[in-house]
N, C-alpha and C. Protein backbone atom coordinates (compact mmCIF):
# COMPACT_ATOMS: atom_id res chain seq x y z
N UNK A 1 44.63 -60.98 -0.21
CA UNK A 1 44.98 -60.37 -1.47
C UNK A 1 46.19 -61.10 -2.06
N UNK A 2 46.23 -61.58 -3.07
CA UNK A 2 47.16 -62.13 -4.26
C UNK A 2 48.10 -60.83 -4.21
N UNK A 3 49.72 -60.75 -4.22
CA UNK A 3 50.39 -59.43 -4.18
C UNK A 3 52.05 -59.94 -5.01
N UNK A 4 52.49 -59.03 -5.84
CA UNK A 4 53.82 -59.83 -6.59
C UNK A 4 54.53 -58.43 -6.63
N UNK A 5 55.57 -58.59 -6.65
CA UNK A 5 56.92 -58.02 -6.94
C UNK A 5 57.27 -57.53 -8.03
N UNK A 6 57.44 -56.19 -8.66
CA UNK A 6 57.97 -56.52 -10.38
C UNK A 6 58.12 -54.89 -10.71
N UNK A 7 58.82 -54.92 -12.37
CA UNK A 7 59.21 -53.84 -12.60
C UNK A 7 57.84 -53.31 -13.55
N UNK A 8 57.13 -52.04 -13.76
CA UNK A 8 55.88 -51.78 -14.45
C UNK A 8 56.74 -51.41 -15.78
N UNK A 9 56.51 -51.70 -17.28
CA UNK A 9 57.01 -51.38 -18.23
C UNK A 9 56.26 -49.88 -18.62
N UNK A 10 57.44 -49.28 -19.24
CA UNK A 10 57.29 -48.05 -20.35
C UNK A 10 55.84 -48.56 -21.41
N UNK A 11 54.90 -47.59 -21.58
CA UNK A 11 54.02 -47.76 -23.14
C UNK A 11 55.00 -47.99 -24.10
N UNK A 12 55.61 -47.52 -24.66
CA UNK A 12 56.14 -48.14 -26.18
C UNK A 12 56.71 -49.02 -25.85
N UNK A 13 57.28 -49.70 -24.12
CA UNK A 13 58.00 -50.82 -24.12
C UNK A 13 56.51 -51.56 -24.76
N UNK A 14 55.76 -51.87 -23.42
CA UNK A 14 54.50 -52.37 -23.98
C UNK A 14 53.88 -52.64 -25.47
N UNK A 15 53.68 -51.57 -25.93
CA UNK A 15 53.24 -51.21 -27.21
C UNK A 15 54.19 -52.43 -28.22
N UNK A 16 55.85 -52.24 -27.94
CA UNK A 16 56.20 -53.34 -28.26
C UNK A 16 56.51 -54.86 -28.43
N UNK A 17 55.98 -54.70 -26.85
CA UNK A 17 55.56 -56.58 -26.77
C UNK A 17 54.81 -56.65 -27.44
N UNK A 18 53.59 -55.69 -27.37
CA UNK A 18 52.08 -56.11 -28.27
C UNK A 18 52.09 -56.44 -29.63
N UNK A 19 53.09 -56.35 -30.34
CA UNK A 19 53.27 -56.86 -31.73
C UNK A 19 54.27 -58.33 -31.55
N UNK A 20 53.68 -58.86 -30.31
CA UNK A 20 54.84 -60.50 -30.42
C UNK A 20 53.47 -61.40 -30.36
N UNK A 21 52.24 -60.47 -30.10
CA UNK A 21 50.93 -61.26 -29.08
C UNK A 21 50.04 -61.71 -30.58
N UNK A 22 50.37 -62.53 -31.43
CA UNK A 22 49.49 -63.33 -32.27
C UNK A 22 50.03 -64.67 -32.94
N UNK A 23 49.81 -65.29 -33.54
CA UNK A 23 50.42 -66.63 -34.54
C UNK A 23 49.95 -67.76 -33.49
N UNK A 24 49.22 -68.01 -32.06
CA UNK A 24 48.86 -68.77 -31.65
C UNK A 24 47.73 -69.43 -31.19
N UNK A 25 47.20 -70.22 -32.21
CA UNK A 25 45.77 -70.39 -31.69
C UNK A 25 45.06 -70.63 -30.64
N UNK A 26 44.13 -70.49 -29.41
CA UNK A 26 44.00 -71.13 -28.25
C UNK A 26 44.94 -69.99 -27.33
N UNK A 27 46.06 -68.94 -27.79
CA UNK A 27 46.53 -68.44 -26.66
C UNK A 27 45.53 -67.38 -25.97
N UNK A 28 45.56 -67.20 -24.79
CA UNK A 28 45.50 -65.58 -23.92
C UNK A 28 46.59 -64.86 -23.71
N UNK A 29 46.13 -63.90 -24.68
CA UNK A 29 47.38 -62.67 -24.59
C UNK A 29 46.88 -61.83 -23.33
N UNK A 30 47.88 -61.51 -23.10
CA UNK A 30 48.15 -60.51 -21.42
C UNK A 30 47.87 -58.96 -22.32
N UNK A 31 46.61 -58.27 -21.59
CA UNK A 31 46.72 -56.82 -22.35
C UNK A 31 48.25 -56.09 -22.13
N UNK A 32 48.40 -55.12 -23.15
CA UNK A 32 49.82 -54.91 -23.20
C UNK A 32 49.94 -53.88 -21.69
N UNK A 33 49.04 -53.34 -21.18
CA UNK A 33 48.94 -52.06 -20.60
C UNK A 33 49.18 -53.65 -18.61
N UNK A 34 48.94 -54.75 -18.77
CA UNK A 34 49.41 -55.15 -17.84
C UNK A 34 50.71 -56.20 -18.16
N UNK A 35 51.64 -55.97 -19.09
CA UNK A 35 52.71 -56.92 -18.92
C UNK A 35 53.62 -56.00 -18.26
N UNK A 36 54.90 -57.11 -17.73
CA UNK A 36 55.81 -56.43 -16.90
C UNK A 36 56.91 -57.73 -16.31
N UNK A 37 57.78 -57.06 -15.87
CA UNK A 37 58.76 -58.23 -15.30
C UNK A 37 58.63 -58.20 -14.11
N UNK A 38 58.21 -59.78 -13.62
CA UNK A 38 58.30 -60.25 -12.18
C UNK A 38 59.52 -60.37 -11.57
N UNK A 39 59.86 -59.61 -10.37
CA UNK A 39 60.63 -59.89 -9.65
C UNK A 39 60.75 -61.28 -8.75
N UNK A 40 59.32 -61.30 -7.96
CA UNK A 40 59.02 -61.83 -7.05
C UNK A 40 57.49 -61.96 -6.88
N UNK A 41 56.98 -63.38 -7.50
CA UNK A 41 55.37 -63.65 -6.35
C UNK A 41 55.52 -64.05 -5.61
N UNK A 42 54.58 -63.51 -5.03
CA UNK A 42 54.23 -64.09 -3.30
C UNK A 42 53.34 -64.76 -2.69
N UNK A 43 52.12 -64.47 -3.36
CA UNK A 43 51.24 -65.07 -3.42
C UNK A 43 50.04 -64.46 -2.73
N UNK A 44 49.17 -64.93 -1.69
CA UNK A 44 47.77 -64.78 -0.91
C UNK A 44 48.50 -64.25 0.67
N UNK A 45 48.19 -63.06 0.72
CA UNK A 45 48.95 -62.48 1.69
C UNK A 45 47.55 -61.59 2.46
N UNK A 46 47.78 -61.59 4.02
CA UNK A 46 46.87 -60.71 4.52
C UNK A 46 47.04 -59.35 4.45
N UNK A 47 46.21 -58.53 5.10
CA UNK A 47 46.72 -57.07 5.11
C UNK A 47 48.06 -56.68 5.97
N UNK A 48 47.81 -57.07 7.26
CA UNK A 48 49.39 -57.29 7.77
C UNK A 48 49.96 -57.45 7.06
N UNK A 49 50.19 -58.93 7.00
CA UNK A 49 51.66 -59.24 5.82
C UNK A 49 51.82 -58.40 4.75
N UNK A 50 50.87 -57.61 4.41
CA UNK A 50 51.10 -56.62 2.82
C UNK A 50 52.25 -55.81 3.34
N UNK A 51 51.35 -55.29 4.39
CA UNK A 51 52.43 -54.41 5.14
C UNK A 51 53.67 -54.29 5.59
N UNK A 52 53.56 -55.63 6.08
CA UNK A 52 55.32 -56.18 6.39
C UNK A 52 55.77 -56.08 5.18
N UNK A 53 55.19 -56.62 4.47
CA UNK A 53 56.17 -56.67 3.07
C UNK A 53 56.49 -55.02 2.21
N UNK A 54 55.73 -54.51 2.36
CA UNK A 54 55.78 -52.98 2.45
C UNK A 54 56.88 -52.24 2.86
N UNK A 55 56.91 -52.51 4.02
CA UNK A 55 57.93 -52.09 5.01
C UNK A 55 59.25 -52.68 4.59
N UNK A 56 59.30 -53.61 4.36
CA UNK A 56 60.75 -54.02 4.40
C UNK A 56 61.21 -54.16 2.97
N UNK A 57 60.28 -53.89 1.60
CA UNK A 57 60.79 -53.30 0.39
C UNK A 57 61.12 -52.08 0.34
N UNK A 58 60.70 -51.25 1.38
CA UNK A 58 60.83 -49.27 1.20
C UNK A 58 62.46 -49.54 1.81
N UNK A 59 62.19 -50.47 2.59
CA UNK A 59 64.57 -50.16 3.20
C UNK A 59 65.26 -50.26 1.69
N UNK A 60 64.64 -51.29 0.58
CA UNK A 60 66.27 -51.64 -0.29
C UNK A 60 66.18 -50.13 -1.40
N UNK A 61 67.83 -49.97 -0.95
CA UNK A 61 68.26 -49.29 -1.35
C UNK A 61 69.03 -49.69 -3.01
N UNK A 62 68.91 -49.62 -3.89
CA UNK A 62 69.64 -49.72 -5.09
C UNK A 62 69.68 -48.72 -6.76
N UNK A 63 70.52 -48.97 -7.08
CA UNK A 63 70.74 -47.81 -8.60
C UNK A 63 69.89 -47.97 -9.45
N UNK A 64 69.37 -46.75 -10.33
CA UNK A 64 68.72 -47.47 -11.59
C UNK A 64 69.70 -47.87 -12.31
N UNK A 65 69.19 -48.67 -13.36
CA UNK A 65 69.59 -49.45 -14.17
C UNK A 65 68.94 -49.75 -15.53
N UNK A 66 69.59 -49.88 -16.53
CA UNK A 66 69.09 -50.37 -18.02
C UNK A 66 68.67 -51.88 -18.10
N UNK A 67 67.78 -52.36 -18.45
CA UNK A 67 67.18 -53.23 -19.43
C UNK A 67 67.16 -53.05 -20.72
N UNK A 68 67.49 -54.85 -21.66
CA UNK A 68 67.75 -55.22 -22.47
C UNK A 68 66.84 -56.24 -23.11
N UNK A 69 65.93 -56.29 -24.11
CA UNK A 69 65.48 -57.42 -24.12
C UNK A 69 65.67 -58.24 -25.58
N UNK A 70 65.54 -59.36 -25.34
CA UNK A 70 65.70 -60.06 -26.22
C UNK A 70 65.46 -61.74 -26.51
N UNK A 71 64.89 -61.80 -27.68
CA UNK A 71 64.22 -63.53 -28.33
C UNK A 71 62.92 -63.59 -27.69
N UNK A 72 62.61 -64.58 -27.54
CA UNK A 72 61.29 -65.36 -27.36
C UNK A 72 61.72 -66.67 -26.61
N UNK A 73 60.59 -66.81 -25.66
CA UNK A 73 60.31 -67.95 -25.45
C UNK A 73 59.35 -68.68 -24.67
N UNK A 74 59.14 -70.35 -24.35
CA UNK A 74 58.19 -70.83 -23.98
C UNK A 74 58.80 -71.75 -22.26
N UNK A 75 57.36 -71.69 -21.21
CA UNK A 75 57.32 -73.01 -20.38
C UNK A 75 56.48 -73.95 -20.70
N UNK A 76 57.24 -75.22 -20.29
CA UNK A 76 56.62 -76.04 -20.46
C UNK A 76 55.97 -76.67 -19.18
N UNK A 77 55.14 -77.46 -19.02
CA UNK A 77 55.29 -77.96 -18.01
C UNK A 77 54.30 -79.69 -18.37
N UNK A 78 54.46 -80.72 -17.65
CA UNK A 78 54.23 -82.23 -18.49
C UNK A 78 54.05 -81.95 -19.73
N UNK A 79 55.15 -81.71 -20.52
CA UNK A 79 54.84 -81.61 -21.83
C UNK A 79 54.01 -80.92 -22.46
N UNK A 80 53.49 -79.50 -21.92
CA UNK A 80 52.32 -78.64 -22.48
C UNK A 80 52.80 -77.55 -22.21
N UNK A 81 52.93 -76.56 -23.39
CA UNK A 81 53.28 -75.58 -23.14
C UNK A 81 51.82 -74.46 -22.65
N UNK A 82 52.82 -73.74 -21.52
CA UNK A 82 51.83 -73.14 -20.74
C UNK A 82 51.94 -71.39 -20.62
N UNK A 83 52.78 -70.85 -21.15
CA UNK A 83 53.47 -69.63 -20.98
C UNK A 83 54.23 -69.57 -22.33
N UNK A 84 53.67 -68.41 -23.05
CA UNK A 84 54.52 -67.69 -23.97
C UNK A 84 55.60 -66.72 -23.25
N UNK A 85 56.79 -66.47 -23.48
CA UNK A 85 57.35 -65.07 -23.18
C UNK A 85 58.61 -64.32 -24.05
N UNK A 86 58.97 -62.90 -23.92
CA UNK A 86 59.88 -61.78 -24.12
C UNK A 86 60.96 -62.09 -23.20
N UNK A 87 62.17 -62.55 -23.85
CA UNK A 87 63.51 -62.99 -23.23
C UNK A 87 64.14 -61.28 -22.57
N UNK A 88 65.05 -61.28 -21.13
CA UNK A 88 65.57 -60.19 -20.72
C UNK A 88 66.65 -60.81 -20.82
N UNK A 89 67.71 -60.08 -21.08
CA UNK A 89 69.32 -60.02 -21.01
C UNK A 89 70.05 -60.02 -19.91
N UNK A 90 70.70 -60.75 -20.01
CA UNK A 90 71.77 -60.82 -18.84
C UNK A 90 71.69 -59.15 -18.05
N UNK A 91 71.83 -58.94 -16.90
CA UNK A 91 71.94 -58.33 -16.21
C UNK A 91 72.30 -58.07 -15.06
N UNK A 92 73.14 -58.14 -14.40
CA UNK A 92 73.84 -58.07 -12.93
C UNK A 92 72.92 -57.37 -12.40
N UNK A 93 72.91 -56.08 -12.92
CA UNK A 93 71.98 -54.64 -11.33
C UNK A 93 71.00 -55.99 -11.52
N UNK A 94 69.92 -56.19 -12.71
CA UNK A 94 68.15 -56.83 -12.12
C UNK A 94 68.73 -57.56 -10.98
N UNK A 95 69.62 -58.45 -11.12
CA UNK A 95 69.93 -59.90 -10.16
C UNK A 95 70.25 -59.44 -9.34
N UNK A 96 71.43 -58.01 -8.87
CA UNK A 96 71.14 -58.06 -7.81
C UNK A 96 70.09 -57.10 -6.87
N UNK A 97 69.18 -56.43 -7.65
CA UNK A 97 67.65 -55.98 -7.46
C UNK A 97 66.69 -56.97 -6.88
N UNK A 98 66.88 -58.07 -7.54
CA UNK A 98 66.00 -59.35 -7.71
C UNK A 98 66.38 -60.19 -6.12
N UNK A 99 68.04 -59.87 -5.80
CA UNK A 99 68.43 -60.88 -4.67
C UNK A 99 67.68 -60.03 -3.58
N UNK A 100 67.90 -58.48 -3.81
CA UNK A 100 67.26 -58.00 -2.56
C UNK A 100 65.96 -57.92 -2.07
N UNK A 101 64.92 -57.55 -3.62
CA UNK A 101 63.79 -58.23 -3.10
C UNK A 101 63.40 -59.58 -2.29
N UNK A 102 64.25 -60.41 -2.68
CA UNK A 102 64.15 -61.54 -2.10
C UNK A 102 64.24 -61.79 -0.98
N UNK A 103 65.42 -61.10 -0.52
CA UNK A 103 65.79 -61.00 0.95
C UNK A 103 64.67 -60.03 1.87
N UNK A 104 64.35 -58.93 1.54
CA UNK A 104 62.94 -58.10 1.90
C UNK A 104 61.73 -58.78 1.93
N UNK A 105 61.76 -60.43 1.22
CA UNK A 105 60.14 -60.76 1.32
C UNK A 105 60.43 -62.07 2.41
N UNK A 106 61.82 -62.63 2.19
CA UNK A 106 62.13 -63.45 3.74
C UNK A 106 61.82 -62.99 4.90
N UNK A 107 62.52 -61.72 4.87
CA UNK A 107 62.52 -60.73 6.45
C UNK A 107 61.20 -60.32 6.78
N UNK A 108 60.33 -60.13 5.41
CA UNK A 108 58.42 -60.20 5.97
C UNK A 108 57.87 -61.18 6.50
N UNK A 109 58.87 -62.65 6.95
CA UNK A 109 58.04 -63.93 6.98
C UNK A 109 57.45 -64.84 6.07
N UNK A 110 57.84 -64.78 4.84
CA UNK A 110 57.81 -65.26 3.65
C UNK A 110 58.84 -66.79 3.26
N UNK A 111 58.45 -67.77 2.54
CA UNK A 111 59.18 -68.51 2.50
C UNK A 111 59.99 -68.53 1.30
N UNK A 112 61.35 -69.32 1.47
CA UNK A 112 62.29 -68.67 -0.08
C UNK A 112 61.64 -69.03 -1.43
N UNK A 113 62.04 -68.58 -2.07
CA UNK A 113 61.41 -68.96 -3.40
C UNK A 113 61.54 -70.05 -4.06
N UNK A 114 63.19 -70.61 -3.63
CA UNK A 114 63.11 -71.72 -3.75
C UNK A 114 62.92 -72.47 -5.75
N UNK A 115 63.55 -71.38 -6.19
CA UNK A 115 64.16 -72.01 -7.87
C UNK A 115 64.73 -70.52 -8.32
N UNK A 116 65.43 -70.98 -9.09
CA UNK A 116 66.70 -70.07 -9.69
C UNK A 116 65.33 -69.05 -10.16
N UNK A 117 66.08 -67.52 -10.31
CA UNK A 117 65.47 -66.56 -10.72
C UNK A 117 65.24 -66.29 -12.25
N UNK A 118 64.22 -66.88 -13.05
CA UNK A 118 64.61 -66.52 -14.64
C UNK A 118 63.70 -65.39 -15.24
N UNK A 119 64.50 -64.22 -15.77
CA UNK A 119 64.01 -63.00 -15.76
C UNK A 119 63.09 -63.39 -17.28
N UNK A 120 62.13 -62.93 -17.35
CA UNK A 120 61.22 -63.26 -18.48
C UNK A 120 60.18 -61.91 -18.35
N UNK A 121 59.28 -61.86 -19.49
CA UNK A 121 57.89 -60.74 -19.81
C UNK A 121 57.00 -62.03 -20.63
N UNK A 122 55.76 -62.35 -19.52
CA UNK A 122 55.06 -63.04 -20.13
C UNK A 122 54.01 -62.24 -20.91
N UNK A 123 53.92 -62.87 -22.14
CA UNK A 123 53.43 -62.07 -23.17
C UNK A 123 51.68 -63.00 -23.32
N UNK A 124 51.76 -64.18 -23.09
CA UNK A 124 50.38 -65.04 -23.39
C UNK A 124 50.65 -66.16 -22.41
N UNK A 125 49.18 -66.53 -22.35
CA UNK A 125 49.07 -68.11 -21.10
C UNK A 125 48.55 -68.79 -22.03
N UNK A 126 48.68 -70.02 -21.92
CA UNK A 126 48.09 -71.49 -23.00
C UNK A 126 47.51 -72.40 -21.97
N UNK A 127 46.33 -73.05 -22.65
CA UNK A 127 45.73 -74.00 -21.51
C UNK A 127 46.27 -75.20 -21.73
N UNK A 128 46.38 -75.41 -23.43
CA UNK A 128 46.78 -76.95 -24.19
C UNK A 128 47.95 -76.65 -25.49
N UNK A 129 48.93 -75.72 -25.10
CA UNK A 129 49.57 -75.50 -25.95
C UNK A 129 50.73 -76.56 -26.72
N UNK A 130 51.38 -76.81 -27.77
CA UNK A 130 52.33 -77.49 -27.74
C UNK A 130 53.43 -77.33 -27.97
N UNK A 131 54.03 -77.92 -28.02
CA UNK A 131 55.91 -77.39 -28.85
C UNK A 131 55.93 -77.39 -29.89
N UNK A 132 55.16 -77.54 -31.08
CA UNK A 132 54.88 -77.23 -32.53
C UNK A 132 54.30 -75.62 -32.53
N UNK A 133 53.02 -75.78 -31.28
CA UNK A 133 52.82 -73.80 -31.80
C UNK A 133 54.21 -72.99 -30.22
N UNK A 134 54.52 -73.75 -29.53
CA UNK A 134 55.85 -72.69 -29.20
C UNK A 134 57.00 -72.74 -29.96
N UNK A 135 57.14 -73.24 -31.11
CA UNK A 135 58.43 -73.62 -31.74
C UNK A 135 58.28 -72.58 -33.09
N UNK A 136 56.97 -72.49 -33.56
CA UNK A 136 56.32 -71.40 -34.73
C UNK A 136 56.51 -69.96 -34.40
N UNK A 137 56.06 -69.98 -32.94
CA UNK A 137 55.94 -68.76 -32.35
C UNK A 137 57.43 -68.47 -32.27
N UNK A 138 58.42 -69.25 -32.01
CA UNK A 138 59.97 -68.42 -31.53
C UNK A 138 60.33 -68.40 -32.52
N UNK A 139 60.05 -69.59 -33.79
CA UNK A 139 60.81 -69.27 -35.07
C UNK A 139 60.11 -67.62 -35.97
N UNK A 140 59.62 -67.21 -35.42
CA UNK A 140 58.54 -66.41 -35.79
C UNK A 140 58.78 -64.93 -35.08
N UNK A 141 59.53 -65.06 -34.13
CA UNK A 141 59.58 -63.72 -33.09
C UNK A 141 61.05 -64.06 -32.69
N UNK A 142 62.24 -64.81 -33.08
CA UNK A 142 63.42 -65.22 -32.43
C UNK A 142 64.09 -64.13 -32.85
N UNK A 143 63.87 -62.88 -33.35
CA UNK A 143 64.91 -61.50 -33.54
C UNK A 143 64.63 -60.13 -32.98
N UNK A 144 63.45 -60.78 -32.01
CA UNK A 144 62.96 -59.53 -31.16
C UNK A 144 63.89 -58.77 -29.83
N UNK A 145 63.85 -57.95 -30.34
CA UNK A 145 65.11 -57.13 -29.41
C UNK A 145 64.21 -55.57 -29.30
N UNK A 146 64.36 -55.19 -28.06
CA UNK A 146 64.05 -53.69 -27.64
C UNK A 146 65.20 -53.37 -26.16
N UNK A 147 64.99 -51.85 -26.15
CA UNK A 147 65.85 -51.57 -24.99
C UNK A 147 67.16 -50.58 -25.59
N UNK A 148 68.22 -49.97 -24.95
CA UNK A 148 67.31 -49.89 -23.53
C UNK A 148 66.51 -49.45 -22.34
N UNK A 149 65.93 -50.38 -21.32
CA UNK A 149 64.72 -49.40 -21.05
C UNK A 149 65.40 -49.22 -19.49
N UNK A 150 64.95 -47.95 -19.38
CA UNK A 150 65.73 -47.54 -17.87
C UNK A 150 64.65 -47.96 -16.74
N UNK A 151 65.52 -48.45 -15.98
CA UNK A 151 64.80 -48.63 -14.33
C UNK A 151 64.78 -47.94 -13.65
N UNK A 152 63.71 -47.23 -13.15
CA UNK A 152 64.07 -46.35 -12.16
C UNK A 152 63.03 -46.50 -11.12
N UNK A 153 62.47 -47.64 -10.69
CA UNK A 153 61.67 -47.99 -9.54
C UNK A 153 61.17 -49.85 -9.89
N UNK A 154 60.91 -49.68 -8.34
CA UNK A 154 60.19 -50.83 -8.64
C UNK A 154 58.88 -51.02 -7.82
N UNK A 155 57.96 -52.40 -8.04
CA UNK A 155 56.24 -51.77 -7.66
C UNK A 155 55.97 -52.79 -6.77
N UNK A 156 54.73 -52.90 -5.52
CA UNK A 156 54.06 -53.80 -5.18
C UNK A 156 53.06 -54.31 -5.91
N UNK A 157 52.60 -55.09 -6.48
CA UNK A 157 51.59 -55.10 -7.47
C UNK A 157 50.42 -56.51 -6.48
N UNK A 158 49.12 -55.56 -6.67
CA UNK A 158 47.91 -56.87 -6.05
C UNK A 158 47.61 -57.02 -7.46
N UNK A 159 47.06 -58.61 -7.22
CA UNK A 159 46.81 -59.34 -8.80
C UNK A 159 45.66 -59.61 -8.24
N UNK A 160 44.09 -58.78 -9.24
CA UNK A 160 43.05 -59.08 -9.07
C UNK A 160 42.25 -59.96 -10.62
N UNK A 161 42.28 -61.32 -10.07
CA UNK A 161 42.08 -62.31 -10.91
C UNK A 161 40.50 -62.36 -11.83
N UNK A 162 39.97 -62.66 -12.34
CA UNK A 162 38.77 -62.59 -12.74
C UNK A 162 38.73 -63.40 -14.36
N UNK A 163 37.62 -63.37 -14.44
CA UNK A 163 37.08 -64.72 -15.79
C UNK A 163 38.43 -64.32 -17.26
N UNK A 164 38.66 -63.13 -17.33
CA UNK A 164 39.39 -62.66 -18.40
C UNK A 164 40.97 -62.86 -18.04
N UNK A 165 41.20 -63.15 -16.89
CA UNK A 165 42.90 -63.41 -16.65
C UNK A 165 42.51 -62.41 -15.75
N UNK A 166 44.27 -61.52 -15.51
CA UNK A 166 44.65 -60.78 -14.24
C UNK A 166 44.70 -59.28 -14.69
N UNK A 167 43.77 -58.70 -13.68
CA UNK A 167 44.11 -56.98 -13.47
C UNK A 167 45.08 -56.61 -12.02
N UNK A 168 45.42 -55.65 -13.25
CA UNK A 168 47.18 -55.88 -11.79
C UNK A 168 47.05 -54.29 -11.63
N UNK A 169 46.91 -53.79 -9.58
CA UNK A 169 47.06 -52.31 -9.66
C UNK A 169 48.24 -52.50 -8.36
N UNK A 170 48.42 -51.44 -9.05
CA UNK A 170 50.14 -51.08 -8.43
C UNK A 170 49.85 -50.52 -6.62
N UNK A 171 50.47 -51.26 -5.67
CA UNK A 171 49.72 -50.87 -4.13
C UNK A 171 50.84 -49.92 -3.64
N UNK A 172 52.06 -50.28 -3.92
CA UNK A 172 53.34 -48.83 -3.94
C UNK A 172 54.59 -48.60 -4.79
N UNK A 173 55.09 -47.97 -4.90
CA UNK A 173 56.09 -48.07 -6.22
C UNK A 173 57.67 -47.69 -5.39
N UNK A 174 58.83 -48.68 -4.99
CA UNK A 174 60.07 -48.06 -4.28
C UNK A 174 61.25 -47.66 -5.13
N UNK A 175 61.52 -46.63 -5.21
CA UNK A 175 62.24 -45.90 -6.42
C UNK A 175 64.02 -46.30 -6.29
N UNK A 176 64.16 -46.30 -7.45
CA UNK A 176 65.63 -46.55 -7.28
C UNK A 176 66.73 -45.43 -7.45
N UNK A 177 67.30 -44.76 -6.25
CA UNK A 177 67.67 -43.54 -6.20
C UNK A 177 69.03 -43.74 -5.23
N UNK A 178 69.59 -44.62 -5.02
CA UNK A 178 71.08 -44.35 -4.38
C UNK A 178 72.07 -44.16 -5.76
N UNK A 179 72.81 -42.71 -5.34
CA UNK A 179 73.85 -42.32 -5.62
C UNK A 179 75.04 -43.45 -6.18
């Protein structure tokens, strides 16, 4: 099973990405009812390992916290843009939410992640996109701001892939409840 890390958004958060998801020809927009912020993929994991990883996300203990979002933007990768996304705001609690997941998917036997953590909401995937339609698109969505949205858990999510992109169901949800 394909399995990732992440926070599940509010409907009207949603509802509000869904008015960033057009002006690009050739994109796949992500239905709004599955966008969300990745903490952590992991990737192709057995049932064991789900478990381990299970187990050792239910220990972290941390506060809720507010989210902020804001701008637009694109990855590139050889020169093709490949990823539309919804910019998140600086935030200490996510990062250090984000360090502990991290540390919980080491201690499952997991290898580090291995590149800086950049908090993003992918909004569309591109097969042949370019920096003319990601440059339209941010000049186009560069005043998008929502928030803020409260945290108060976070999810295991299995990513079940298929011809249309990804259906994502939530396998446990660890709440954020220290005092």
């Amino acid at each position: 099973m394909r399995v990732f890390v992440g926070i599940a958004l509010p409907g009207d958060l949603q509802d509000r990405l869904s008015d960033l998801q057009s002006g690009v020809a050739g994109a796949r927009w992500l239905d709004p009812d599955s966008l969300h912020l990745t903490l952590r993929f992991v990737g192709d994991v057995s049932e064991p390992e789900a478990a381990d990883l299970d187990a050792e996300l239910s220990l972290i203990q941390d506060r809720a916290f507010d989210l902020h979002l804001s701008g637009v933007g694109a990855f590139e990768r050889k020169r093709r843009v490949h990823a539309l996304w919804a910019g998140v705001e600086k935030s200490d609690a996510l990062v250090h939410l984000q360090a502990k997941v991290e540390q919980a998917v080491v201690r499952a036997g997991f290898e580090p992640m291995g590149r800086k953590y950049k908090p993003h909401i992918t909004v569309a995937r591109l097969k042949n996109g370019t920096g003319q339609d990601a440059g339209t698109y941010m000049e186009a969505h560069n005043a998008f701001a929502a928030g803020p949205v409260r945290v108060e858990a976070f999810t295991l999510f299995q990513s079940h892939l298929n011809r249309d992109g990804a259906r994502y169901e939530a396998l446990a949800e660890y709440p954020l409840t220290m005092p």
